[in-house]
Each structure stands twice: as structure tokens, then as C-alpha cells.
C-alpha atoms as a PDB file:
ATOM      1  CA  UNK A   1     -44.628 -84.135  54.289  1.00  0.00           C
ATOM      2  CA  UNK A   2     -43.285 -80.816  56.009  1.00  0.00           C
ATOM      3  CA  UNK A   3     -45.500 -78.422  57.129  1.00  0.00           C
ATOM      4  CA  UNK A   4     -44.470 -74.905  55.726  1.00  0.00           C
ATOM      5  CA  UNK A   5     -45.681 -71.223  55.532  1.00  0.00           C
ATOM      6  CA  UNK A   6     -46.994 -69.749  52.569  1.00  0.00           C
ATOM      7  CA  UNK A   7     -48.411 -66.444  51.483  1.00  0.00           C
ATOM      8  CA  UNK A   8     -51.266 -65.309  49.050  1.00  0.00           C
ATOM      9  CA  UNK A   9     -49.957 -62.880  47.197  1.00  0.00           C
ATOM     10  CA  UNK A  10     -53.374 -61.636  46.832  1.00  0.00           C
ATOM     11  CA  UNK A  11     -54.346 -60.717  49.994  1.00  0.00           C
ATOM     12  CA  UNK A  12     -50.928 -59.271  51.270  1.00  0.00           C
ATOM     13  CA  UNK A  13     -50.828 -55.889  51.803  1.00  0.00           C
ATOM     14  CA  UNK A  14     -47.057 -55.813  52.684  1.00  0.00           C
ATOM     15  CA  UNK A  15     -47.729 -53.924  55.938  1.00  0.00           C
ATOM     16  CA  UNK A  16     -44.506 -56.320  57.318  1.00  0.00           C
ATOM     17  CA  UNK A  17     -45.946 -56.997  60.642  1.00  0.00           C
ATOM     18  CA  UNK A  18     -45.083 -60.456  59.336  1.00  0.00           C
ATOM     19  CA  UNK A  19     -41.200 -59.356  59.749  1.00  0.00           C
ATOM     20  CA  UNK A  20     -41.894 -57.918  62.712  1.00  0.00           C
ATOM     21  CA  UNK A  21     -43.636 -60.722  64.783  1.00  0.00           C
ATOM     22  CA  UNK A  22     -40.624 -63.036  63.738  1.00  0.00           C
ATOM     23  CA  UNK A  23     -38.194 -61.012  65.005  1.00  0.00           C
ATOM     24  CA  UNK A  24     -40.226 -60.190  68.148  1.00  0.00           C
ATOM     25  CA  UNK A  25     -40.899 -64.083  68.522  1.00  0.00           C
ATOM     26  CA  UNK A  26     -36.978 -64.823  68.223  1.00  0.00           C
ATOM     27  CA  UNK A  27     -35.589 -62.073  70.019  1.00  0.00           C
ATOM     28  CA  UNK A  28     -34.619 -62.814  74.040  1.00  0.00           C
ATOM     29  CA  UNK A  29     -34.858 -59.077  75.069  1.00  0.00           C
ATOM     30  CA  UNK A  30     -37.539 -56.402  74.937  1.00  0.00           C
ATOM     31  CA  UNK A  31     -38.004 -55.093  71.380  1.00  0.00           C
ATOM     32  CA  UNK A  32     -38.906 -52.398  72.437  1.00  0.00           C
ATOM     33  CA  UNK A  33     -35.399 -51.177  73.164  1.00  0.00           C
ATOM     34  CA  UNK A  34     -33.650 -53.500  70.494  1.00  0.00           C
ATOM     35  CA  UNK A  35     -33.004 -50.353  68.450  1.00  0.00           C
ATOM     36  CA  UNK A  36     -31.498 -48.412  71.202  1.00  0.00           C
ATOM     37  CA  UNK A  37     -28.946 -51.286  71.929  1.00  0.00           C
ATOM     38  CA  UNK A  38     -27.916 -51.585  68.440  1.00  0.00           C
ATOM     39  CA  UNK A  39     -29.962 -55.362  68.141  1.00  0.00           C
ATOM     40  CA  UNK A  40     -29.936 -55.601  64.394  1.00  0.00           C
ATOM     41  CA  UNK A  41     -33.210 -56.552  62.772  1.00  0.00           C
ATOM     42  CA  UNK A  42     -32.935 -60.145  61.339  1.00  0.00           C
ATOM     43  CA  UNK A  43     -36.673 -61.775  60.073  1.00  0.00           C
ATOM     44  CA  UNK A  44     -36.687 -65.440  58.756  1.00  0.00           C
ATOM     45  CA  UNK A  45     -38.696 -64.345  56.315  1.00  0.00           C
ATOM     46  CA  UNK A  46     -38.513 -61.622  53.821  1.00  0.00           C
ATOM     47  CA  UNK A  47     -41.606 -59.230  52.102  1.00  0.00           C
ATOM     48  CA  UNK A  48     -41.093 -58.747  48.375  1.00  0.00           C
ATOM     49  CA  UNK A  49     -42.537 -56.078  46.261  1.00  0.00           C
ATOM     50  CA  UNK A  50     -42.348 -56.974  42.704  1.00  0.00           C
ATOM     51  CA  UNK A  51     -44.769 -56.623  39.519  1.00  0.00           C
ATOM     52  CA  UNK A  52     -47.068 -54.916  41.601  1.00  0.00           C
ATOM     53  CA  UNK A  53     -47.536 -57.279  44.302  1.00  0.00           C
ATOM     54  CA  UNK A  54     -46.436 -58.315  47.632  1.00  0.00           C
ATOM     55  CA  UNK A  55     -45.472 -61.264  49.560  1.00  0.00           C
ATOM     56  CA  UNK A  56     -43.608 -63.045  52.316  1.00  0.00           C
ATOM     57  CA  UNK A  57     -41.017 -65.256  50.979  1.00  0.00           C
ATOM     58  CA  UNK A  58     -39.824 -67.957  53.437  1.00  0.00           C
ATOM     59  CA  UNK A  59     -38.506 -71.229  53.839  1.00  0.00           C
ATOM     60  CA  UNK A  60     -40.814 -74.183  52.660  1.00  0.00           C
ATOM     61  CA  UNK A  61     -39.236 -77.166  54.763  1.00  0.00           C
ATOM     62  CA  UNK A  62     -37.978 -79.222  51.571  1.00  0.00           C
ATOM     63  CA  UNK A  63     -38.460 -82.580  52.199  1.00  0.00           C
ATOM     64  CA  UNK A  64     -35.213 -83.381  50.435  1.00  0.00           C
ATOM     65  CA  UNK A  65     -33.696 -79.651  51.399  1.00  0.00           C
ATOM     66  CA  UNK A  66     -31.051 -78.631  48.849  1.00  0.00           C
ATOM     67  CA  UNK A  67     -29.305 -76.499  51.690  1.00  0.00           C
ATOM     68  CA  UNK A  68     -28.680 -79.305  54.079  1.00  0.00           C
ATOM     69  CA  UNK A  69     -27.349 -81.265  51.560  1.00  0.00           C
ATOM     70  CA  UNK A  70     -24.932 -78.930  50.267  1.00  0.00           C
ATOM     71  CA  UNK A  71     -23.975 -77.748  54.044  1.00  0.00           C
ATOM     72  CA  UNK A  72     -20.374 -78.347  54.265  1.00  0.00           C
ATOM     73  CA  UNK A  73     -20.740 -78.270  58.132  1.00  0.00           C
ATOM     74  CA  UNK A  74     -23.488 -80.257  58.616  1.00  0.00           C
ATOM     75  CA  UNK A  75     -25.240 -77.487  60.548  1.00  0.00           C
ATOM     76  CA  UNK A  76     -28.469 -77.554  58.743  1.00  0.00           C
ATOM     77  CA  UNK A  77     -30.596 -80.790  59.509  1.00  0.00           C
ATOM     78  CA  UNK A  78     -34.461 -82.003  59.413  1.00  0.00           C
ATOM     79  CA  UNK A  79     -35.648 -82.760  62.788  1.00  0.00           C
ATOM     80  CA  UNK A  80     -38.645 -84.383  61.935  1.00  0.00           C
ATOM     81  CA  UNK A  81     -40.832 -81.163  62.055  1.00  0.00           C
ATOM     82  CA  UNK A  82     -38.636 -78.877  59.945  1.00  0.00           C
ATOM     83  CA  UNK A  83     -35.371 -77.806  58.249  1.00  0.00           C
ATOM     84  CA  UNK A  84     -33.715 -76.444  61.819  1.00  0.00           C
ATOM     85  CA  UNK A  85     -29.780 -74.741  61.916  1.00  0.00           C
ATOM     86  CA  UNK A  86     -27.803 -75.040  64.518  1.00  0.00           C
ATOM     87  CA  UNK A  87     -25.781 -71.748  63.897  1.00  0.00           C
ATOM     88  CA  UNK A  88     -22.829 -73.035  66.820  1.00  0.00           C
ATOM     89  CA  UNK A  89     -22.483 -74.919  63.794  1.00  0.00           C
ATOM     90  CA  UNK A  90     -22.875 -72.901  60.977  1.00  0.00           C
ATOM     91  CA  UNK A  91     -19.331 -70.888  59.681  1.00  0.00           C
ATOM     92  CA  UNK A  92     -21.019 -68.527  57.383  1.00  0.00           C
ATOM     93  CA  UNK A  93     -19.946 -70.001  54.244  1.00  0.00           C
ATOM     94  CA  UNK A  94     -23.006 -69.204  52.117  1.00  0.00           C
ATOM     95  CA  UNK A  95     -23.465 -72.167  50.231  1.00  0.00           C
ATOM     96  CA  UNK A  96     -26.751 -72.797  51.694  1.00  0.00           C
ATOM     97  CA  UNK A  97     -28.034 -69.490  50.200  1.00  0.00           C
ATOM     98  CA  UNK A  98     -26.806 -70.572  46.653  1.00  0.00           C
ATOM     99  CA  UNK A  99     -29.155 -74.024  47.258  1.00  0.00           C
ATOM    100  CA  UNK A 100     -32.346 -72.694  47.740  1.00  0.00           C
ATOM    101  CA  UNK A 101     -34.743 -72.688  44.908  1.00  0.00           C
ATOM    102  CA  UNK A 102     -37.010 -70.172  47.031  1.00  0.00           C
ATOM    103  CA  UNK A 103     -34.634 -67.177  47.805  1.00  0.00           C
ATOM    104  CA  UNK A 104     -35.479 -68.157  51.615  1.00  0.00           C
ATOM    105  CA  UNK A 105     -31.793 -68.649  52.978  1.00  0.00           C
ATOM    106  CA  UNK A 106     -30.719 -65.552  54.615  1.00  0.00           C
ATOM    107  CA  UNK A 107     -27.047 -65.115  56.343  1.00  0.00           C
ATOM    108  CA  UNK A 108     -26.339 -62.538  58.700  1.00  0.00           C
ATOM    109  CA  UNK A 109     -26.251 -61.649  62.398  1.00  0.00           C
ATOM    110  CA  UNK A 110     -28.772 -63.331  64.800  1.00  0.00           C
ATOM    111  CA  UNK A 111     -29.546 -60.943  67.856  1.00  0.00           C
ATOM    112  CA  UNK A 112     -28.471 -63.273  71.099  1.00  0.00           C
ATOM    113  CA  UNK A 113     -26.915 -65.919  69.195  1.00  0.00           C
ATOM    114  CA  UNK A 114     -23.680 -65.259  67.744  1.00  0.00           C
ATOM    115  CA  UNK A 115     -21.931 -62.404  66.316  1.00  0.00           C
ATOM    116  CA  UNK A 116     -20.609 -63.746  63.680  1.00  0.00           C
ATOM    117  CA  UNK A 117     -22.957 -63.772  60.327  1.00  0.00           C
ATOM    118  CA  UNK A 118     -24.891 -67.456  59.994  1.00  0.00           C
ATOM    119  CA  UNK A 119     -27.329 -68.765  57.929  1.00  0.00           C
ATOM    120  CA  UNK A 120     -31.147 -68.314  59.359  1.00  0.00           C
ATOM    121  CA  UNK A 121     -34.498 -69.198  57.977  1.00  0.00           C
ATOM    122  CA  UNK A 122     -38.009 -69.439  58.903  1.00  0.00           C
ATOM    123  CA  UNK A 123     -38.002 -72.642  61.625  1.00  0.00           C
ATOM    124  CA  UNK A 124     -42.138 -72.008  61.641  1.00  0.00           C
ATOM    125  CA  UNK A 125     -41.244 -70.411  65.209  1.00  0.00           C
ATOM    126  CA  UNK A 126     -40.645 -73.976  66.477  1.00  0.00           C
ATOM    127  CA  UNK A 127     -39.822 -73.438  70.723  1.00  0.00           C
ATOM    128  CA  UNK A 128     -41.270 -70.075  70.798  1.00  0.00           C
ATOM    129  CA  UNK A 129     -44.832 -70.000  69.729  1.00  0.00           C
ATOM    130  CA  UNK A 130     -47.274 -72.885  68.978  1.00  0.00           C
ATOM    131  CA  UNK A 131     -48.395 -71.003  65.669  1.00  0.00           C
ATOM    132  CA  UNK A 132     -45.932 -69.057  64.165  1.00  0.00           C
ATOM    133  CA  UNK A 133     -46.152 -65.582  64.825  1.00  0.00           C
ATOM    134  CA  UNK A 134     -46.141 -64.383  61.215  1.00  0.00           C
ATOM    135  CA  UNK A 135     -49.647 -66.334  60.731  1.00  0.00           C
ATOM    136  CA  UNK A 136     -50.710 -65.227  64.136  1.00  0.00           C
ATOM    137  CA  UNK A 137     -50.451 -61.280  63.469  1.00  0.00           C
ATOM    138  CA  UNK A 138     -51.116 -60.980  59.391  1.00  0.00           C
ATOM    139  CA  UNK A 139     -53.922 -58.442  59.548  1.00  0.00           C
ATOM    140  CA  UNK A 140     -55.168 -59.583  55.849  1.00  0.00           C
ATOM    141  CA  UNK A 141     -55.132 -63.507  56.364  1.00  0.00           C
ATOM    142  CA  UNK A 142     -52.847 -64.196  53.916  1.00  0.00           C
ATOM    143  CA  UNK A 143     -50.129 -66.677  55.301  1.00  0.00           C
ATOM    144  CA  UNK A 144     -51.327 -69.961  56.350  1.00  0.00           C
ATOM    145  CA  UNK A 145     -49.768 -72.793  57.851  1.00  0.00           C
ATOM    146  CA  UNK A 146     -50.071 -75.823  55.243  1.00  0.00           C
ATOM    147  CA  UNK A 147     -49.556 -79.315  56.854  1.00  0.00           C
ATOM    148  CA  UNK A 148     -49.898 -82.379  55.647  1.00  0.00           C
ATOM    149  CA  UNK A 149     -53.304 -83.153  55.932  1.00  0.00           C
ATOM    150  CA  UNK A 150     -54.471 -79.290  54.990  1.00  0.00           C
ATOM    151  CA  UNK A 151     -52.385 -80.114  51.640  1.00  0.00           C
ATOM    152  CA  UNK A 152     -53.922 -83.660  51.367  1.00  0.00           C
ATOM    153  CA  UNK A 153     -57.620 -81.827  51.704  1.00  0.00           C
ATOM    154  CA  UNK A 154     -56.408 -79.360  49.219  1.00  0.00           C
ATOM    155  CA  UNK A 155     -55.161 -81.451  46.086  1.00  0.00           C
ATOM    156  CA  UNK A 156     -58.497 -84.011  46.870  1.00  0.00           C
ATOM    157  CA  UNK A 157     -61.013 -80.650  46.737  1.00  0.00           C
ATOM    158  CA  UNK A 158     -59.228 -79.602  43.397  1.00  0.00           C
ATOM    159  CA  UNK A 159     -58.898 -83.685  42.084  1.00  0.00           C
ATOM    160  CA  UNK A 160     -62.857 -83.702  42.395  1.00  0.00           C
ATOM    161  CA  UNK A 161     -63.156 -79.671  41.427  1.00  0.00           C
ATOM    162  CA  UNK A 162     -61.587 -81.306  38.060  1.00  0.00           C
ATOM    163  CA  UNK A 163     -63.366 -84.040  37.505  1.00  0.00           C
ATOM    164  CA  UNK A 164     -66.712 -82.198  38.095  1.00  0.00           C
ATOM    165  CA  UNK A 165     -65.080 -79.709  35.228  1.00  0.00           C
ATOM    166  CA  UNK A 166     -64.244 -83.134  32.962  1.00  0.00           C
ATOM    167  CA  UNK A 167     -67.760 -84.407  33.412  1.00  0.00           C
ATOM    168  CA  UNK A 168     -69.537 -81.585  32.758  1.00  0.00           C
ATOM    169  CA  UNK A 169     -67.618 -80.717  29.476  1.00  0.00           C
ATOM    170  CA  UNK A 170     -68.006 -84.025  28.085  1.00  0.00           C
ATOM    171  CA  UNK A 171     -72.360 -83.725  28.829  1.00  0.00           C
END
């Protein structure tokens, strides 16, 4: 199972530090001057306001990824960690962004990679950081990193939260 990223809607406070730390942790200059050079501001993952909440919305390493499979270039492959693009091979074409179930698939331009637009997504900050930064800097706690074992713990704590619930009904 892929690890992945996700948010608790109810302890966001959509202060976007989230956007900013990924764009910080996959930018090769100084952000501090990205502005000033005309670096445009590309996140892999995107804070949504709706029906009164808020949340980061990002990629959630399919196992069986619709985007890679409907990739006409190939350029979007599982590397045995997560969903990675390899935008030298990416052309732009969108149908990756169509695919995904989770809105996560953005496609523009990538500061110091290309200037053409390409797909991007959240690659859990995978050669930059050792946590990815979004998780490192959310001032609320609200995006964790679920791996395989944290999901394993999770669905065995609620398997025996339910069967507590089942027993206790039935006494």
C-alpha cells in the first residue's frame, strides 16, 4: 500500500502554509525573490474552501493510478514509493487531469523544470525532504502522512472500536 497525505478537514484552518512549504521544498532558487523573477507559484497540492470548510487536496498515490494508466506518454509511473512524473516526458496533454478521481492532477508551469505546461502532483516531497514539508509546517496538525502500517493500526483500532459497539448492544 502507498503511503499518501491527507488532511482533516476539521482542523484546517486554510492558512496555506501547506502551499507554501511545497513550493519552497521544490523550488531550486531563493523564494524569497521568486516573485521578483517572475517564478510562477506552482503547489502539488491545492487548499479548497467549500461548504464552510477547508482542506488540502492532493494526490493519494493510487495503487492502481488512473492517470498513469491513461498517460499516453508513459510519463507518469509508480516507483515503488509513489506515483512520480517525469515531466521531460510529459507533453501537456491533460488526460491525466481527466483520470483522477481526487481533483489532485494539476498541469502547468514547473519553476526550473520546463517551460512548457506539464502535469505535477504531490510526490510526498520524495528527494527533497524526509517528511514532506506540507506535514512538517501545518500549524493546526491537520495533514498526516498515512503509511501502510499507520492505516493497518487504523482500520484494526476501528475493527475492535466496532465490535466493542456490537457486543455491548447485544448485552
Amino acid at each position: 500500500m502507498n503511503a499518501f497525505v491527507l488532511a482533516d478537514p476539521s482542523r484546517c484552518i486554510g492558512c496555506r502554509a501547506c502551499e507554501i512549504a511545497c513550493v519552497d521544498a521544490h523550488m531550486d532558487s531563493d523564494m524569497g525573490t521568486a516573485m521578483e523573477r517572475g517564478l510562477t507559484f506552482s503547489p502539488r497540492l491545492s487548499v479548497v474552501r467549500e461548504s464552510g470548510v477547508t482542506a488540502p487536496i492532493q494526490c493519494r498515490q493510487c495503487e492502481d493510478a488512473p492517470c498513469a494508466a491513461v498517460c499516453p506518454s508513459g510519463a507518469i509511473t509508480f516507483n515503488g514509493r509513489s506515483v512520480v512524473i517525469d515531466a521531460e516526458q510529459c507533453f501537456g496533454c491533460k488526460a491525466c487531469l481527466a483520470a483522477c478521481s481526487v481533483g489532485a492532477m494539476q498541469v502547468g508551469i514547473i519553476n526550473g523544470e520546463r517551460n512548457v505546461p506539464v502535469a505535477h502532483k504531490c510526490d510526498l516531497c520524495a528527494g527533497h525532504r524526509e517528511q514532506p514539508a506540507c506535514v512538517s509546517v501545518c500549524p493546526a496538525g491537520a495533514l498526516r502522512v498515512f503509511s501502510s502500517e499507520s492505516l493497518q493500526q487504523l482500520t484494526a483500532s476501528r475493527r475492535r472500536e466496532n465490535a466493542r459497539r456490537v457486543a455491548f448492544e447485544h448485552n
